[in-house]
N, C-alpha and C. Protein backbone atom coordinates (compact mmCIF):
# COMPACT_ATOMS: atom_id res chain seq x y z
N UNK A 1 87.71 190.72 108.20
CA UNK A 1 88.04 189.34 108.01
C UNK A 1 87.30 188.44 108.99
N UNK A 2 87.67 188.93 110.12
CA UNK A 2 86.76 188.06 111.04
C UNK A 2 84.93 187.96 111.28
N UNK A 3 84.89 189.10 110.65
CA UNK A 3 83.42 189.03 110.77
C UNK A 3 83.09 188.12 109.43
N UNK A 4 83.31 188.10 108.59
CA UNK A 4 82.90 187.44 107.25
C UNK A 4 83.16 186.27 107.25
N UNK A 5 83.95 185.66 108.40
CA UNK A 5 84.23 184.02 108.38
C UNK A 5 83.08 184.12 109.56
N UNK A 6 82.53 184.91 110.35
CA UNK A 6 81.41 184.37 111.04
C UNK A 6 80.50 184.59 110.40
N UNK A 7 80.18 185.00 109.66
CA UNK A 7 79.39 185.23 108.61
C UNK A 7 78.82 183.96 107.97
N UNK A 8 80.45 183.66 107.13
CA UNK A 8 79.97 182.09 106.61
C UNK A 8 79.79 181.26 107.20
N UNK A 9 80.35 181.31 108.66
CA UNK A 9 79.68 179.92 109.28
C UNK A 9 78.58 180.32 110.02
N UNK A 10 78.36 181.20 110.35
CA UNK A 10 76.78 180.73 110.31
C UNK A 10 75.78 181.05 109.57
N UNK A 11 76.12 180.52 108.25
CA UNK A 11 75.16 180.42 106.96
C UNK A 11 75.98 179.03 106.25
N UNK A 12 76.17 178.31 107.20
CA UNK A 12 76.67 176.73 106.85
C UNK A 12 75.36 176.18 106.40
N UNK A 13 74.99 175.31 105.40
CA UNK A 13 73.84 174.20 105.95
C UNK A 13 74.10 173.20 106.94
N UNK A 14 73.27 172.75 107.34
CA UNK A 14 73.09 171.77 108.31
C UNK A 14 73.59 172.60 109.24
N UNK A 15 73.48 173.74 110.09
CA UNK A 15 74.30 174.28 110.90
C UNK A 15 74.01 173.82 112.15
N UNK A 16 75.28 174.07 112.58
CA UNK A 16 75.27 173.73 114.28
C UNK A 16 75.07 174.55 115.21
N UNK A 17 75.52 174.42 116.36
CA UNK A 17 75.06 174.81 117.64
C UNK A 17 75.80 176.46 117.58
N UNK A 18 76.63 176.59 117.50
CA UNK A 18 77.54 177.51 116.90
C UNK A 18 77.10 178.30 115.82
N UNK A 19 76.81 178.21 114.64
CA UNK A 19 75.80 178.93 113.94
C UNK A 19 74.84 179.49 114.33
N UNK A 20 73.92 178.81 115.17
CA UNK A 20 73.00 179.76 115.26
C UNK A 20 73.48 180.98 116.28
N UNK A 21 73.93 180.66 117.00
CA UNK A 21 74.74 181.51 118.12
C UNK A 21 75.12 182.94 117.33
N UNK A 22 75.93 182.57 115.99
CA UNK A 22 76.69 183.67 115.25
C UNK A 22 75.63 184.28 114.76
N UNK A 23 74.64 183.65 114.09
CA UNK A 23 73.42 184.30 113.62
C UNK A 23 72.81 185.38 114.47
N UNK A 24 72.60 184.63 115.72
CA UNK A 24 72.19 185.49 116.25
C UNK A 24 72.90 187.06 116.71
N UNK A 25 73.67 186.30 116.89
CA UNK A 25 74.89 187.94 117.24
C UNK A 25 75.07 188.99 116.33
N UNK A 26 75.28 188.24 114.91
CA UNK A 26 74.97 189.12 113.96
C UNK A 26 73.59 189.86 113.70
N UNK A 27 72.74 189.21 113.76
CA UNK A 27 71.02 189.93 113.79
C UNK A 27 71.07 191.32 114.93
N UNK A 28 71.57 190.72 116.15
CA UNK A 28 71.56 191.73 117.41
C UNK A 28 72.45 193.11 116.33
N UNK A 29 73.83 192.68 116.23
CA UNK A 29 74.70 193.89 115.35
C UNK A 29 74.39 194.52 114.20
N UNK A 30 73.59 193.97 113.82
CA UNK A 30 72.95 194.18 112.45
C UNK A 30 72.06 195.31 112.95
N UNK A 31 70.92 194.92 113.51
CA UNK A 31 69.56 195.38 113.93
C UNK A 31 69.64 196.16 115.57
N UNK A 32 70.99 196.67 115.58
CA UNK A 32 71.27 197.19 116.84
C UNK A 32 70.47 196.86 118.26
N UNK A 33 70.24 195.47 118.53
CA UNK A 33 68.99 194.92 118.98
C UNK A 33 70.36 194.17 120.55
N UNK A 34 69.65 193.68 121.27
CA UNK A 34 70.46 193.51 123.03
C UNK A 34 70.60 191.31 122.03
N UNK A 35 71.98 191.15 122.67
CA UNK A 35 72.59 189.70 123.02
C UNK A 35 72.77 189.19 124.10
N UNK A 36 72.82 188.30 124.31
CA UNK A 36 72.72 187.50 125.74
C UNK A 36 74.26 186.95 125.46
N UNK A 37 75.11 187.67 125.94
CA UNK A 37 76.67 187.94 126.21
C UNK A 37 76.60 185.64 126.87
N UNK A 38 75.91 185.52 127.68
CA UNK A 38 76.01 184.18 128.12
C UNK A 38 75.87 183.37 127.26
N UNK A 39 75.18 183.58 125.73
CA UNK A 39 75.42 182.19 124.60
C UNK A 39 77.03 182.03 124.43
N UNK A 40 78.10 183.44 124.71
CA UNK A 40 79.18 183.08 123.84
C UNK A 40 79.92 182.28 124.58
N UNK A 41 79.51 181.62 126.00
CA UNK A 41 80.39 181.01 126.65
C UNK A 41 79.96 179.52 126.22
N UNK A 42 78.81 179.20 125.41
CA UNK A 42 78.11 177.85 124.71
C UNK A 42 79.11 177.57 123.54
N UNK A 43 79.96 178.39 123.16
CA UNK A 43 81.06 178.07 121.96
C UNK A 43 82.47 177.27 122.19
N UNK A 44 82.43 176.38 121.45
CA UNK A 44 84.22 175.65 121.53
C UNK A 44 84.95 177.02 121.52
N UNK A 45 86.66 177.16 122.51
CA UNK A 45 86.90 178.14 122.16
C UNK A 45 87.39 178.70 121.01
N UNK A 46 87.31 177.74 119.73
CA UNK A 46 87.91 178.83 118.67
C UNK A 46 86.74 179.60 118.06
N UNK A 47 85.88 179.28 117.97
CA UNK A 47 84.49 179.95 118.17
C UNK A 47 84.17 180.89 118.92
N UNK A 48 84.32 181.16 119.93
CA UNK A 48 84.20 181.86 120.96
C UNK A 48 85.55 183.61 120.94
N UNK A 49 86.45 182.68 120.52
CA UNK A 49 87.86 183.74 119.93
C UNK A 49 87.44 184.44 118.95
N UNK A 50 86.90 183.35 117.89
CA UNK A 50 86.24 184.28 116.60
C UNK A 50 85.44 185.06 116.44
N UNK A 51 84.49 184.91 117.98
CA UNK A 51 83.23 186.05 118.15
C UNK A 51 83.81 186.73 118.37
N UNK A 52 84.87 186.55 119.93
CA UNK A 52 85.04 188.18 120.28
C UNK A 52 86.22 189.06 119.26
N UNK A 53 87.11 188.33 118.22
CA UNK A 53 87.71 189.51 117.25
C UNK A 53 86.69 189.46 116.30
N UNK A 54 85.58 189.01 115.99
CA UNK A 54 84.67 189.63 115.39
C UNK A 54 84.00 190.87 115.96
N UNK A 55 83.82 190.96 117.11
CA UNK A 55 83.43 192.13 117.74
C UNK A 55 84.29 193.41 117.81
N UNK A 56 85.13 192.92 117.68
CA UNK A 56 86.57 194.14 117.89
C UNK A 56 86.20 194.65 116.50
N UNK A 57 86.30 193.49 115.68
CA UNK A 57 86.31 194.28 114.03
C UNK A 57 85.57 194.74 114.28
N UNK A 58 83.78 194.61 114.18
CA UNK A 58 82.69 194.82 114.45
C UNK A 58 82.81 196.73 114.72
N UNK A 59 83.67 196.79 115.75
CA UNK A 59 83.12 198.17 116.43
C UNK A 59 84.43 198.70 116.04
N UNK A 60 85.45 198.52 115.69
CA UNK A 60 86.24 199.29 114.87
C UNK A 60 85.32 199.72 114.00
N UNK A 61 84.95 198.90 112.65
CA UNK A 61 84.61 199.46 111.80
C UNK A 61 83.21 200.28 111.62
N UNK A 62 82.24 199.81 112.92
CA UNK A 62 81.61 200.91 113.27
C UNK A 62 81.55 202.58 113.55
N UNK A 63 82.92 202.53 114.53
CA UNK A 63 82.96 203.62 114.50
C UNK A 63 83.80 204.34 113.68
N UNK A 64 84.27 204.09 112.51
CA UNK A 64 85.03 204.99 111.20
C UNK A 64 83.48 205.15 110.38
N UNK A 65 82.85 204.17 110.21
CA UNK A 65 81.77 204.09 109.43
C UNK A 65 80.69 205.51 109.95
N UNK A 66 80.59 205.45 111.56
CA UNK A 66 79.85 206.49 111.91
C UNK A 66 80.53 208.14 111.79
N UNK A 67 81.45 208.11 111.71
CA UNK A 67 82.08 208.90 111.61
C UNK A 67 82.06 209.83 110.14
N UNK A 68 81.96 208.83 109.75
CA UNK A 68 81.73 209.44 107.86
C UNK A 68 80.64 209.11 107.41
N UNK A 69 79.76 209.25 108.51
CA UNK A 69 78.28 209.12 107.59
C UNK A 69 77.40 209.91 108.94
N UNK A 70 76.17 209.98 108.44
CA UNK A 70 75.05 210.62 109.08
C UNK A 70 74.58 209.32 109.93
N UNK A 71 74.28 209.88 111.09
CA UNK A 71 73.57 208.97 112.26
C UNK A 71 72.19 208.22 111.30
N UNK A 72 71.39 208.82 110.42
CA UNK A 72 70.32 208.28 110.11
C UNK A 72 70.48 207.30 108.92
N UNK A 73 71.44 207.27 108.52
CA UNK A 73 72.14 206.12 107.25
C UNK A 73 72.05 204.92 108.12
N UNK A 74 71.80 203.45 107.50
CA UNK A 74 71.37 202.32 107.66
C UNK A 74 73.08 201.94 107.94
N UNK A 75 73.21 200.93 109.27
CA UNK A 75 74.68 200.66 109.60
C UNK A 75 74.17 199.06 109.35
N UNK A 76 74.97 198.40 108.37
CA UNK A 76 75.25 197.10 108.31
C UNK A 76 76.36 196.54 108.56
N UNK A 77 76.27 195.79 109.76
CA UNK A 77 77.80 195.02 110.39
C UNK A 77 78.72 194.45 109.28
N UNK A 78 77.47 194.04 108.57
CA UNK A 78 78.42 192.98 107.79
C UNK A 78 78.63 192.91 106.61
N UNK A 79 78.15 193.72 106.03
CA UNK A 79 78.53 194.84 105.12
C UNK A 79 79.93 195.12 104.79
N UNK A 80 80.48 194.25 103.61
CA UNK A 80 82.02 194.79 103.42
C UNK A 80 82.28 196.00 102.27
């Protein structure tokens, strides 16, 4: 749930400062690639709340996902 409302907002048009932020976080989770943990303190805090239980979801469902699949299968965060 929480990842898919960061999802949609940051694939708002006209997006804001906040969007790109999510974008980016998602690209890093996506593309198992390093975040700069210091953008999430650039978020209003309900933004900032929504990243980090997006992250919780995030790696919950990572690790059931890894669990029932082969290390070399493609992991998409956001992927429901």
């Amino acid at each position: 749930m929480h990842l898919q409302v960061m999802f949609d907002k940051a694939h708002v048009p006209n997006a804001e400062h906040s969007a790109q932020i999510f974008r980016q976080l998602l690209d890093a989770l996506e593309h198992d690639t390093s975040f700069d943990l210091q953008l999430l303190y650039q978020l209003p805090y309900a933004d900032f709340d929504l990243a980090l239980n997006a992250l919780r979801e995030w790696r919950s469902q990572r690790y059931v996902w890894l669990r029932e699949h082969p290390v070399e299968s493609a992991w998409r965060s956001h992927a429901g």
